[in-house]
C-alpha atoms as a PDB file:
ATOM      1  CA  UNK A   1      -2.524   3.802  10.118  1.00  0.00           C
ATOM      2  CA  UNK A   2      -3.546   2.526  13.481  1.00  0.00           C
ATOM      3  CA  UNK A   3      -3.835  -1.380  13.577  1.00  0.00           C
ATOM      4  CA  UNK A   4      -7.716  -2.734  15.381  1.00  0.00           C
ATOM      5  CA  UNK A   5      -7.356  -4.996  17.897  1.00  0.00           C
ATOM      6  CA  UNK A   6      -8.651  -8.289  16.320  1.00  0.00           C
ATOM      7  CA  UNK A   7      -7.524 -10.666  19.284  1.00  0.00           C
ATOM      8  CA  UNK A   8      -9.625 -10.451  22.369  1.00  0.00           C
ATOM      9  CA  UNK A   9      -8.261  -8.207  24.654  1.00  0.00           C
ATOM     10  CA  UNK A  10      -8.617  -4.066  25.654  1.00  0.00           C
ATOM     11  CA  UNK A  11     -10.583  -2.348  23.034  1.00  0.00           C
ATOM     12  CA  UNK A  12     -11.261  -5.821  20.727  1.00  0.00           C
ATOM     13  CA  UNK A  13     -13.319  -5.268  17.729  1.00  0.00           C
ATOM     14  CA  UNK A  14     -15.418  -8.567  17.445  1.00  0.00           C
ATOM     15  CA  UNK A  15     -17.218  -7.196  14.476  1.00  0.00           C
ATOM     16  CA  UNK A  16     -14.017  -5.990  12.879  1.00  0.00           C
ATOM     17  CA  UNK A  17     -12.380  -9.435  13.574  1.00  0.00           C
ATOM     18  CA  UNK A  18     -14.869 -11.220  12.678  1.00  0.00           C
ATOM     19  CA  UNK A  19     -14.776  -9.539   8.912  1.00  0.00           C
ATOM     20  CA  UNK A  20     -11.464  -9.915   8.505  1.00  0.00           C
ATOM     21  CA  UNK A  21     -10.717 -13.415   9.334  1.00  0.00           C
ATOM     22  CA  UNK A  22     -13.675 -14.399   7.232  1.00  0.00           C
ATOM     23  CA  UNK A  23     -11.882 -13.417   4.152  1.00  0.00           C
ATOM     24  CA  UNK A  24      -7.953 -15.045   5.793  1.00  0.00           C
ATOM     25  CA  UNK A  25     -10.078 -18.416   5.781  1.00  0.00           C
ATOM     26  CA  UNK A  26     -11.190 -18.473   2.537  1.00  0.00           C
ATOM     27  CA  UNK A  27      -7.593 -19.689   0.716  1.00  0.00           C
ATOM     28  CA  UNK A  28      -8.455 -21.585  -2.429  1.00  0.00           C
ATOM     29  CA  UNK A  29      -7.869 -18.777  -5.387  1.00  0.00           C
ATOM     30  CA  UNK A  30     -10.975 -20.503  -7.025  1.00  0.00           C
ATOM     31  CA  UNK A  31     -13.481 -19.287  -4.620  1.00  0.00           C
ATOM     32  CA  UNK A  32     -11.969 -15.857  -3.588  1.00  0.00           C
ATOM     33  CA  UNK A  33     -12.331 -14.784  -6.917  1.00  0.00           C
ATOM     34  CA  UNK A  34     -16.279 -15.752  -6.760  1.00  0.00           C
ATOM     35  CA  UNK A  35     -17.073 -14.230  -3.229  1.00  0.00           C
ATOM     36  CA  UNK A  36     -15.034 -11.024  -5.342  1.00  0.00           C
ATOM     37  CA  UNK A  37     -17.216 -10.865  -8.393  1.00  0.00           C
ATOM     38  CA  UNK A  38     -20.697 -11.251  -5.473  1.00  0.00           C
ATOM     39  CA  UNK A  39     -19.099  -8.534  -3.746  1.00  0.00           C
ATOM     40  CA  UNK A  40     -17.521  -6.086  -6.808  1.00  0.00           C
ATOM     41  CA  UNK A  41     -20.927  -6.803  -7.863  1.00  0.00           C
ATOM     42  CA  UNK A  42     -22.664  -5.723  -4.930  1.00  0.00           C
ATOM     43  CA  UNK A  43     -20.631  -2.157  -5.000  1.00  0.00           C
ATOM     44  CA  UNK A  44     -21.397  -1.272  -8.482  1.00  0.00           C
ATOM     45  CA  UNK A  45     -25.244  -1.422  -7.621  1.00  0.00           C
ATOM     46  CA  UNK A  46     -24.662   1.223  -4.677  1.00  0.00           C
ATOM     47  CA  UNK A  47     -21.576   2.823  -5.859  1.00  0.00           C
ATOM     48  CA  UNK A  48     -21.003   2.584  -9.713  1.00  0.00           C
ATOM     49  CA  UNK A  49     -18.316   0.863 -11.802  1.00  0.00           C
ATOM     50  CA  UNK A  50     -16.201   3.928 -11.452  1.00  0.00           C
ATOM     51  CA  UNK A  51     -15.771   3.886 -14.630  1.00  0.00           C
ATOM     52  CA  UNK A  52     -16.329   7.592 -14.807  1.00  0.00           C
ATOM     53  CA  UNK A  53     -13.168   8.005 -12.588  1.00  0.00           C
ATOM     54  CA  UNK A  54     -11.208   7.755 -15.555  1.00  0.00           C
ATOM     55  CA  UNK A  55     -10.469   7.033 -19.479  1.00  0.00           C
ATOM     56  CA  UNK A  56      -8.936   4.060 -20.212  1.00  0.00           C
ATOM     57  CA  UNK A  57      -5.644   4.668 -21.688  1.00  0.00           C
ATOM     58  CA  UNK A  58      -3.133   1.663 -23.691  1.00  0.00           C
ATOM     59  CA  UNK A  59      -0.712   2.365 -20.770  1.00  0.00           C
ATOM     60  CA  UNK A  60      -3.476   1.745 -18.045  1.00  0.00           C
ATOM     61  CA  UNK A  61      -4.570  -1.378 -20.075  1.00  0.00           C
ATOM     62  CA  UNK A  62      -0.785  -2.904 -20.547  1.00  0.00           C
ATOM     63  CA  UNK A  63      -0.268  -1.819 -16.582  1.00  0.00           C
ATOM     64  CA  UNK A  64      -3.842  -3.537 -15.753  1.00  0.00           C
ATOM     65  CA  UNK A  65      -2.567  -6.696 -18.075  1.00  0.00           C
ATOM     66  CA  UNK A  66       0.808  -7.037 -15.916  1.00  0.00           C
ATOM     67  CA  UNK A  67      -1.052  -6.879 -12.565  1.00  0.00           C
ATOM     68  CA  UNK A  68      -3.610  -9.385 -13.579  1.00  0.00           C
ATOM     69  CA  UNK A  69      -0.473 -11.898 -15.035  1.00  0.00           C
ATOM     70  CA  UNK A  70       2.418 -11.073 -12.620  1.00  0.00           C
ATOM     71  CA  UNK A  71       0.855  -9.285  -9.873  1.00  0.00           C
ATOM     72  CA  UNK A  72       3.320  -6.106 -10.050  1.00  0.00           C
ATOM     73  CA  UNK A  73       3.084  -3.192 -12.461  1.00  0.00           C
ATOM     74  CA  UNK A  74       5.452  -1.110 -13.571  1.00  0.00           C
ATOM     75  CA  UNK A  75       3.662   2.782 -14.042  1.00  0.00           C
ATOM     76  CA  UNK A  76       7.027   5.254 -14.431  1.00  0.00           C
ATOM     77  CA  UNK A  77       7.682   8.201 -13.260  1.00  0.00           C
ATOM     78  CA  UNK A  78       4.386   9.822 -11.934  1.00  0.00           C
ATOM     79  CA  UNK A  79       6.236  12.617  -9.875  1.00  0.00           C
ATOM     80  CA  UNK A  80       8.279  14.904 -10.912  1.00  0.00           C
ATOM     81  CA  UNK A  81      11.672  15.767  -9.145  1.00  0.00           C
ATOM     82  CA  UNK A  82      10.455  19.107  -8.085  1.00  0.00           C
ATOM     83  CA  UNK A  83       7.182  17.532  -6.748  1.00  0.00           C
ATOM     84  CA  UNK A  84       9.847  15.074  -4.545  1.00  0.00           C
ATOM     85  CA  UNK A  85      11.536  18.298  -3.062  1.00  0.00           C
ATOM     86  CA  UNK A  86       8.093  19.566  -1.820  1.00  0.00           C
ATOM     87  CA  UNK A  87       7.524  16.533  -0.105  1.00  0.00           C
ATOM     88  CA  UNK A  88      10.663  15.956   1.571  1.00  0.00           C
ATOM     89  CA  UNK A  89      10.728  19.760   2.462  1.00  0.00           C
ATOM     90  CA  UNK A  90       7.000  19.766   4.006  1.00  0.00           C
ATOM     91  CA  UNK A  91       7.926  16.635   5.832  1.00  0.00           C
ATOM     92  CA  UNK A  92      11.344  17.822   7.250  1.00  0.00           C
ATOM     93  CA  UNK A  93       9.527  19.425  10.615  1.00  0.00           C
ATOM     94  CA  UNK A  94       6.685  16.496  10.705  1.00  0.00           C
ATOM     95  CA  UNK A  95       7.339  13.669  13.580  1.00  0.00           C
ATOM     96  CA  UNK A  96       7.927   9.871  12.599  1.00  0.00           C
ATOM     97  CA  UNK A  97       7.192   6.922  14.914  1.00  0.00           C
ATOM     98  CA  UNK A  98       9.084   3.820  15.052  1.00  0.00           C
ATOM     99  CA  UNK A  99       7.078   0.662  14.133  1.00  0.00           C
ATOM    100  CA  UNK A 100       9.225  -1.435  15.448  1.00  0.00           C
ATOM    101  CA  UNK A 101       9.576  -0.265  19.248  1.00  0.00           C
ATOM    102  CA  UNK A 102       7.697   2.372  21.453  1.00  0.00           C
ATOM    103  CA  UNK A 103       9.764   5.650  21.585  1.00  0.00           C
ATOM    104  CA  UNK A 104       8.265   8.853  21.736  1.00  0.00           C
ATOM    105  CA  UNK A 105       8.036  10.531  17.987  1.00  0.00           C
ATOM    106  CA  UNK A 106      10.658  12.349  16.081  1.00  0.00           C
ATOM    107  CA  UNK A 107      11.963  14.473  13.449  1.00  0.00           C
ATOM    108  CA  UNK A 108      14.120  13.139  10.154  1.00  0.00           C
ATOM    109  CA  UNK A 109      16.891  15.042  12.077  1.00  0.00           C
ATOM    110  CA  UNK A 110      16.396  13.489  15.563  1.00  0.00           C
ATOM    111  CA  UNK A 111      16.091  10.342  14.217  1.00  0.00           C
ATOM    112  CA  UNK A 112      18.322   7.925  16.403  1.00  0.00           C
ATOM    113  CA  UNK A 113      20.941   5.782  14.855  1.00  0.00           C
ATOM    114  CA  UNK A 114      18.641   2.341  16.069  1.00  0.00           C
ATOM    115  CA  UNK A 115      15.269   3.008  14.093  1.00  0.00           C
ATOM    116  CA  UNK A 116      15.111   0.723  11.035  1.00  0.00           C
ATOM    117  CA  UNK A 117      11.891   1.597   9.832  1.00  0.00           C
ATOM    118  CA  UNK A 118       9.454   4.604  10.711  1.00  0.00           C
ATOM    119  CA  UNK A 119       6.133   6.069   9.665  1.00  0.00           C
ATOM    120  CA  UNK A 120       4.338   9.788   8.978  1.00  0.00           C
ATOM    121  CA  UNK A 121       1.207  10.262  10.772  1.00  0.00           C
ATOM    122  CA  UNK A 122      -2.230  10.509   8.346  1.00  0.00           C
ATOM    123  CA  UNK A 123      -2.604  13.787   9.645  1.00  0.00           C
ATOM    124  CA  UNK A 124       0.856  14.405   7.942  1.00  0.00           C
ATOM    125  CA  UNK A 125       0.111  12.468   4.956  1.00  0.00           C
ATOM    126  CA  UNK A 126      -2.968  13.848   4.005  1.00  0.00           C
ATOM    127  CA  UNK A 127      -2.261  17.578   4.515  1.00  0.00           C
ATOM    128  CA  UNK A 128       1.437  16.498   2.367  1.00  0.00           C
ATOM    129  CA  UNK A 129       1.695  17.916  -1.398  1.00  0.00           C
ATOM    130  CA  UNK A 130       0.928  15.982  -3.991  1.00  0.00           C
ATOM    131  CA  UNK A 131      -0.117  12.927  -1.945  1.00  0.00           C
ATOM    132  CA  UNK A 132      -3.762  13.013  -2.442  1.00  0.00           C
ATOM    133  CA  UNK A 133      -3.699  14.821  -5.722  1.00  0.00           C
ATOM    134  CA  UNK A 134      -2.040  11.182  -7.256  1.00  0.00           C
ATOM    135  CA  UNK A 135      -3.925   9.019  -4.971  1.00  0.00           C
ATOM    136  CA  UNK A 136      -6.660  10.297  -6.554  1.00  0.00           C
ATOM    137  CA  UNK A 137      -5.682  10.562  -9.523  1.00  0.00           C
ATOM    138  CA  UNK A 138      -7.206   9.469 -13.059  1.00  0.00           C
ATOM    139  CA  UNK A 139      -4.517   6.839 -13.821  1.00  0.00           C
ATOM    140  CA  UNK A 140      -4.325   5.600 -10.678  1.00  0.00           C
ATOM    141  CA  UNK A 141      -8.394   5.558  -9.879  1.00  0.00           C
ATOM    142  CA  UNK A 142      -9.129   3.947 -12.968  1.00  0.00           C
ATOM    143  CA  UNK A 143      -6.634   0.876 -12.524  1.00  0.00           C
ATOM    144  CA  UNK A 144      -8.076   0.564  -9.356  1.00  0.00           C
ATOM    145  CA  UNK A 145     -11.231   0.498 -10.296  1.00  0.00           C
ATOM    146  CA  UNK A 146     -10.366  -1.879 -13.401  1.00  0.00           C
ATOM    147  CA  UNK A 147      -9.032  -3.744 -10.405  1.00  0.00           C
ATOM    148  CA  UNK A 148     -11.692  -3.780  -8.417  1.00  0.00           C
ATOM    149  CA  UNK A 149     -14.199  -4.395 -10.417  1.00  0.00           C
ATOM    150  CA  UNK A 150     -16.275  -1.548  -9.177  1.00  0.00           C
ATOM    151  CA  UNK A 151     -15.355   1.582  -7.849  1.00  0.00           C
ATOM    152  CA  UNK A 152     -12.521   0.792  -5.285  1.00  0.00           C
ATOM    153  CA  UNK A 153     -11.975   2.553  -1.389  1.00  0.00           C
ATOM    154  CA  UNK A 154      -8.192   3.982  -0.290  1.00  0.00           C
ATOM    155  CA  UNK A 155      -8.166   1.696   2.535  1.00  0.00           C
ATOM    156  CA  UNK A 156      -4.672   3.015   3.033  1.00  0.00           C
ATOM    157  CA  UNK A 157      -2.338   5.717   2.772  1.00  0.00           C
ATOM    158  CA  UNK A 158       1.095   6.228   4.217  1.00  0.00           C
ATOM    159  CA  UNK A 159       4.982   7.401   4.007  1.00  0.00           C
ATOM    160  CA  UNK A 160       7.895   5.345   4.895  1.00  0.00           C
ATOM    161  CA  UNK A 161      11.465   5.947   5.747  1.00  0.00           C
ATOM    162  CA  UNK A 162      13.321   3.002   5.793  1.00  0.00           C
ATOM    163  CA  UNK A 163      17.153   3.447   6.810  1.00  0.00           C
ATOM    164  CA  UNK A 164      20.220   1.222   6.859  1.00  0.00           C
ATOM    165  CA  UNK A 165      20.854  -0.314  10.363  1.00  0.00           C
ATOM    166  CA  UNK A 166      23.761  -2.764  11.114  1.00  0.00           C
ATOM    167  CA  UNK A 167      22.018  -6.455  12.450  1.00  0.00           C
ATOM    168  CA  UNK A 168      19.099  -8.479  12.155  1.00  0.00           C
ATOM    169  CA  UNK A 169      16.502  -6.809   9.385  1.00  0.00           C
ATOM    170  CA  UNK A 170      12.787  -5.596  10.887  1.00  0.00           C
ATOM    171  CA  UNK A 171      10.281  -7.919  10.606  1.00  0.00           C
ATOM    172  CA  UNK A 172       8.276  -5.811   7.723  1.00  0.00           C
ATOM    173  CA  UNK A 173      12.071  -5.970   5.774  1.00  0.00           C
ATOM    174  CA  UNK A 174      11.298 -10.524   5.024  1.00  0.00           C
ATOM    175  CA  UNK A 175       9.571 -11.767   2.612  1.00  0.00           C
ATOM    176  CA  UNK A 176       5.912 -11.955   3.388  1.00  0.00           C
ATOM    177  CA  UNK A 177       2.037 -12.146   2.173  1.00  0.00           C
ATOM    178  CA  UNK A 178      -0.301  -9.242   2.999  1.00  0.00           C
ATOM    179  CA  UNK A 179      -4.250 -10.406   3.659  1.00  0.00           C
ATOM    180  CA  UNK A 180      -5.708  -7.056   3.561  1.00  0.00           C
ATOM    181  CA  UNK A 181      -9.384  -7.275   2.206  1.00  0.00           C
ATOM    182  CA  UNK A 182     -10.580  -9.857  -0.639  1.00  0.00           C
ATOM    183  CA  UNK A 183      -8.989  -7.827  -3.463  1.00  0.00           C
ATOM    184  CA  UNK A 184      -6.548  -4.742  -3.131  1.00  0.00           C
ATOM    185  CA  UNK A 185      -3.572  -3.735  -4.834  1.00  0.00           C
ATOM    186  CA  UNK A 186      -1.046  -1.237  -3.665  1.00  0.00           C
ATOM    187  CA  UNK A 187       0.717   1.805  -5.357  1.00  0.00           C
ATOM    188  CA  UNK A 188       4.402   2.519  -4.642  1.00  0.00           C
ATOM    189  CA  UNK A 189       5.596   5.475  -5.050  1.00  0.00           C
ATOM    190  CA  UNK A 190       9.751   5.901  -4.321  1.00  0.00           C
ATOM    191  CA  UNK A 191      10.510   9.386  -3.097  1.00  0.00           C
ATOM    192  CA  UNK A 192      14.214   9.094  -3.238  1.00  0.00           C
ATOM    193  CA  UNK A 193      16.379   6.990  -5.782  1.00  0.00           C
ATOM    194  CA  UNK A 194      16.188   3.403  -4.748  1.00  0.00           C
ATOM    195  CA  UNK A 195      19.593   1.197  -6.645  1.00  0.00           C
ATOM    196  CA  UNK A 196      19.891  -1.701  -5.345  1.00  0.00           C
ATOM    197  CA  UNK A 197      21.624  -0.173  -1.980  1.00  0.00           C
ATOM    198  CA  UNK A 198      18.515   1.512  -1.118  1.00  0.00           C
ATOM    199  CA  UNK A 199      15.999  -1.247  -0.183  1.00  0.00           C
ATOM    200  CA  UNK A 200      14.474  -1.964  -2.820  1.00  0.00           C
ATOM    201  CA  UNK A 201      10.872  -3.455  -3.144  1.00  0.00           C
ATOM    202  CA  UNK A 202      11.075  -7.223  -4.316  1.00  0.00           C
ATOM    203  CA  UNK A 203       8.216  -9.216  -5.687  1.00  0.00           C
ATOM    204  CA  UNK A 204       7.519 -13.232  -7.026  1.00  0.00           C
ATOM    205  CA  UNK A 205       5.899 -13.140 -10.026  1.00  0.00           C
ATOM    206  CA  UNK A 206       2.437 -14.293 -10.076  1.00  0.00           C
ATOM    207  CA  UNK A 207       2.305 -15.385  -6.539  1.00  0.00           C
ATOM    208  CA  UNK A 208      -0.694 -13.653  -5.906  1.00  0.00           C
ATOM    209  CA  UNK A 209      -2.264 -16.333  -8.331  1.00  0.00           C
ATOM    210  CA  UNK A 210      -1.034 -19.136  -5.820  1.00  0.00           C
ATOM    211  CA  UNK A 211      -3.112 -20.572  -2.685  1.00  0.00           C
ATOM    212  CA  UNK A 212      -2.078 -18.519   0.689  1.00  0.00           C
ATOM    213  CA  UNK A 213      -1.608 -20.037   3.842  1.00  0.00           C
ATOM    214  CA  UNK A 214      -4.109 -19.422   6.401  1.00  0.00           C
ATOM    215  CA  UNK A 215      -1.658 -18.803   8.850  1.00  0.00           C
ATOM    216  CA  UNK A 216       0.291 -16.061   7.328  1.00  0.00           C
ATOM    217  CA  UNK A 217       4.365 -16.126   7.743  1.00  0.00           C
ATOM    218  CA  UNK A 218       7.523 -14.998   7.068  1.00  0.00           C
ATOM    219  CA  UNK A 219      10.089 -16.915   3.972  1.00  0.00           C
ATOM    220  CA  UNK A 220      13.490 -16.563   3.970  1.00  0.00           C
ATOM    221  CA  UNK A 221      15.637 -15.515   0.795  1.00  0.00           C
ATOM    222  CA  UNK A 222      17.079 -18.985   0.808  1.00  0.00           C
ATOM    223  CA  UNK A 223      13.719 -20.753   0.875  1.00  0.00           C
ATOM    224  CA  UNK A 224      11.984 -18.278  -1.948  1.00  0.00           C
ATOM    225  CA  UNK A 225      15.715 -18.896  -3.813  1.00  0.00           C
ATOM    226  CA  UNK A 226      15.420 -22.445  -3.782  1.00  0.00           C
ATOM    227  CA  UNK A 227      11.345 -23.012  -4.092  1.00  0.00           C
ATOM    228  CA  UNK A 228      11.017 -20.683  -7.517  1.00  0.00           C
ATOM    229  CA  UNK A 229      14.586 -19.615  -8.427  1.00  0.00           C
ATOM    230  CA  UNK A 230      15.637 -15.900  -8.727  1.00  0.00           C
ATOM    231  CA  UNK A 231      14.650 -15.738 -12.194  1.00  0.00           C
ATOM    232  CA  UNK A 232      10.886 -15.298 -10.542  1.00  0.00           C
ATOM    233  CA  UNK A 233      11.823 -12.569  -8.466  1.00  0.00           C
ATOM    234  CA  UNK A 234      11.327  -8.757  -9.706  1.00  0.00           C
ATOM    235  CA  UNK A 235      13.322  -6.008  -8.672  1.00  0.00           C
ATOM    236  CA  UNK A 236      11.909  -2.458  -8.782  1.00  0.00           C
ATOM    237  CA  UNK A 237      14.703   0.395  -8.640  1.00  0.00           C
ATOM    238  CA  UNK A 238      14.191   3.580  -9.835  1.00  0.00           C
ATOM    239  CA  UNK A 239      14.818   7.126  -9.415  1.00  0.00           C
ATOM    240  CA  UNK A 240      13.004   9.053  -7.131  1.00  0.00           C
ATOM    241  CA  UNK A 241       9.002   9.754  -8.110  1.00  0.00           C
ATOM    242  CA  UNK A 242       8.829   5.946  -9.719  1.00  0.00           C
ATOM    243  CA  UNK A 243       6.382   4.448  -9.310  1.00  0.00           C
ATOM    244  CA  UNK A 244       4.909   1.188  -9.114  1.00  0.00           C
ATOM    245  CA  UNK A 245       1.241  -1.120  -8.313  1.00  0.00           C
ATOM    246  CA  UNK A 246       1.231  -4.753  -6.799  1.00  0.00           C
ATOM    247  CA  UNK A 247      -1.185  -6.956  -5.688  1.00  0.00           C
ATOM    248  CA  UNK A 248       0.716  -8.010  -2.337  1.00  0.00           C
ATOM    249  CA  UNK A 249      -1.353 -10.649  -1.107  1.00  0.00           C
ATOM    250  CA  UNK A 250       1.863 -12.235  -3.415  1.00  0.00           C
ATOM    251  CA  UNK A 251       4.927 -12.830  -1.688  1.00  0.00           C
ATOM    252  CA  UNK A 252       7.246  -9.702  -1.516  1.00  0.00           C
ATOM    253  CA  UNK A 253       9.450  -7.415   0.924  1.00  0.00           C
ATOM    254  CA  UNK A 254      10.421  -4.234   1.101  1.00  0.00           C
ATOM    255  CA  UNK A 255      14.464  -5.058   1.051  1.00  0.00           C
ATOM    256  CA  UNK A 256      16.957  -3.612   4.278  1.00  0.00           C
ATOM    257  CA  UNK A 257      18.766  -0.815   2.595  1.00  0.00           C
ATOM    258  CA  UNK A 258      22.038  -1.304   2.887  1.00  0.00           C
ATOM    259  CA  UNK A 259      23.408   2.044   2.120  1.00  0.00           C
ATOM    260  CA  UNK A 260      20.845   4.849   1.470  1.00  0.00           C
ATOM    261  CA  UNK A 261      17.826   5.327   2.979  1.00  0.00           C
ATOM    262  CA  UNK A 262      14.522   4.950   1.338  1.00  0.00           C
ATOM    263  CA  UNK A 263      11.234   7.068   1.539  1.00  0.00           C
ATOM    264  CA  UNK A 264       8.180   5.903  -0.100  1.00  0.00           C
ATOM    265  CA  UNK A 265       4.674   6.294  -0.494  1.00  0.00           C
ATOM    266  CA  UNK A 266       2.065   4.072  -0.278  1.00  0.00           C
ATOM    267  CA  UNK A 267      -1.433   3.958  -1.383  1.00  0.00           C
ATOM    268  CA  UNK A 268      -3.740   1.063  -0.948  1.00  0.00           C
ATOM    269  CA  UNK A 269      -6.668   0.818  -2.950  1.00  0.00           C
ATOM    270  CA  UNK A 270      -9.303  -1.933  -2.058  1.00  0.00           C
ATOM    271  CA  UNK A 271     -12.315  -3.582  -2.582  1.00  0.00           C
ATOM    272  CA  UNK A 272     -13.592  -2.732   0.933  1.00  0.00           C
ATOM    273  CA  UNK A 273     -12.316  -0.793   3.813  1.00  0.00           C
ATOM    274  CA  UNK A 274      -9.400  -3.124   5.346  1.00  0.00           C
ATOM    275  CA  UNK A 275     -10.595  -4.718   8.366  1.00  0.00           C
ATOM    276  CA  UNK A 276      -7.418  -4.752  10.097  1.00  0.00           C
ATOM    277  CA  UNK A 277      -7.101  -1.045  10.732  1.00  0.00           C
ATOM    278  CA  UNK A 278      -9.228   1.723  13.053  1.00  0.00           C
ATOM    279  CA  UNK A 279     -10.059   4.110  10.853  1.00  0.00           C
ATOM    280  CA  UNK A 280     -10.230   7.690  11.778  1.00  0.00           C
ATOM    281  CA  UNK A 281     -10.535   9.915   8.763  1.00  0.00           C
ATOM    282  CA  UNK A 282      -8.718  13.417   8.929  1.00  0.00           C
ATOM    283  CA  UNK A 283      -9.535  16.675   7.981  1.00  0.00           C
ATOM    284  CA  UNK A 284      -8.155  18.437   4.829  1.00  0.00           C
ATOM    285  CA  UNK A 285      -8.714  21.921   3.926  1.00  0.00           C
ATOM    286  CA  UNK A 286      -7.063  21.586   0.823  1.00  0.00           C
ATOM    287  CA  UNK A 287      -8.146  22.684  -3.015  1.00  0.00           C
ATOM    288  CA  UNK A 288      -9.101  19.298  -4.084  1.00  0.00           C
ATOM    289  CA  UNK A 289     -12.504  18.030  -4.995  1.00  0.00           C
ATOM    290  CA  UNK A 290     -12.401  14.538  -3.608  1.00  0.00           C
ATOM    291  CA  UNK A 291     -14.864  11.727  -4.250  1.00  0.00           C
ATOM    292  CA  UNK A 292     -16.830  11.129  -0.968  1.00  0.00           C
ATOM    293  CA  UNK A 293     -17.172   7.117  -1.144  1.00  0.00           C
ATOM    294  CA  UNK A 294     -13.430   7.088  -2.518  1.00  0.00           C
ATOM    295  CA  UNK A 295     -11.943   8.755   0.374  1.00  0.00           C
ATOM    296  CA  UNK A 296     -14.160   7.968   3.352  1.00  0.00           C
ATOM    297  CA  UNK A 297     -11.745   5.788   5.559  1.00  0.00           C
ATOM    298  CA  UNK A 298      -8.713   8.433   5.215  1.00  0.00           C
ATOM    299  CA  UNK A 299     -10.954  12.216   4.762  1.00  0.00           C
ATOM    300  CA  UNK A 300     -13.600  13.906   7.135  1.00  0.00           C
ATOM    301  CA  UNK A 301     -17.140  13.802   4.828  1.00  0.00           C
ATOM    302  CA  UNK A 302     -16.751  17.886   5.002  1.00  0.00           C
ATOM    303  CA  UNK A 303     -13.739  17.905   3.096  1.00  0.00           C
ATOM    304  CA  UNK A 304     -14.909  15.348   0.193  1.00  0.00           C
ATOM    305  CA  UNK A 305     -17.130  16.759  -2.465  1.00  0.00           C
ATOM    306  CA  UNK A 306     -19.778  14.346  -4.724  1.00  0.00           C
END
């Protein structure tokens, strides 16, 4: 996903900026959880509840439960190993970029010994197996929209590699808050075994429930350590095709792996499209019939079907 340029300077989105720091000022939980119920409210009279996305299910409600109490969900294993090796074999020709300096893109293979942390194009992502076919599917759409409130937008959709790199730890690898759009949660999905040696994703329970800075920063292990104790932090490993939803406007990091590297999927579902990002939707000539207002930010109109 390509970041908009909120700041001025060449190609600043006023509009855009404006949007999305209107929702990084409002910090007390109290009365982001009423401008979410106007707006959740607003959706449902264009859009519907969503409701009709899905069927409720005791493992959605237990999963929907978690999210609202600790802010991370456990949801198993909702890829098969042979729906992994598709994934990683489709990908295996596809370029990555760096996010952390300007180099011109590469393959797995090519990948140089430096890059700590690299990304798929959308292109790549949505044309992918299996990607949109979970994104959108029942189990994930409904706790979404449960979420939500109404029925919810992928604001975001991406794969990861994340390798282990000798030195100082990229900047996405600390523990952080996300301020993506007024209510959002995000679906991780490991796509090779993550122990403890792989990076894996690390979350404080219930900090989404706490007050966020407006300036948004970076904690140290020491000061998260010492401010909640490690009892409050959770730890997802698993093998690969786990999977996993958490509201990350909580504190949390995607760990350095220090011996295996880690690819992993990531679908964001939101409230409203995530003002922080250009959108520029792709086209998919796939099988699926996709919901239109679901998939507008990520999928050409043509390819969606009501």
């Amino acid at each position: 996903m390509e970041y908009a340029q909120l700041k001025p300077g060449r190609r600043f989105a006023l509009l855009q900026s404006m949007l999305y720091y209107s929702q990084r000022i409002v910090t007390y939980p109290s009365l982001r959880r009423l401008v979410v119920r106007a707006l959740s409210g607003a959706v449902r009279l264009r859009q519907g509840s969503g409701r009709e996305l899905h069927a409720a299910t005791g493992a959605e409600d237990s999963a929907l439960a978690d999210l609202h109490r600790s802010g991370y969900a456990p949801l198993g294993n909702l890829l098969d190993g042979s729906q992994c090796d598709d994934i990683r074999a489709w990908l295996a020709d596809k370029l990555l970029t760096d996010r952390d300096r300007p180099r011109p893109g590469f393959t797995l293979a090519q990948r140089a010994d430096a890059v700590r942390v690299a990304d798929y194009h959308l292109r790549d992502v949505i044309a992918c197996p299996h990607i949109l076919a979970l994104a959108n599917s029942p189990q994930l759409l409904g706790l979404a929209a449960r979420y939500m409130e109404c029925r919810p937008t992928i604001s975001a959709l991406g794969l990861r590699w994340s390798f282990p790199v000798p030195g100082d730890d990229s900047a996405l690898q600390a523990f952080h808050r996300d301020s993506e759009d007024w209510r959002y949660l995000k679906v991780l999905v490991y796509l090779t075994d993550v122990d403890d040696g792989a990076g894996p994703h690390v979350y404080l329970h219930g900090s989404h429930l706490t007050q966020a800075p407006v300036r948004l920063r970076f904690y140290s292990d020491s000061e998260i350590s010492a401010a909640h104790g490690a009892d409050q932090l959770l730890t997802a490993t698993g093998s690969r095709g786990f999977c996993f939803a958490v509201d990350t406007a909580g504190i949390h990091k995607g760990t350095a792996p220090q011996l295996n590297a880690r690819l992993m999927l990531q679908i964001q579902y939101s409230l409203l499209p995530s003002y922080a990002y250009r959108y520029t939707p792709e086209h998919y000539a796939g099988p699926l019939q996709l919901d239109p207002y679901v998939n507008r930010l990520i999928v050409r109109p043509d390819a969606c079907y009501g």
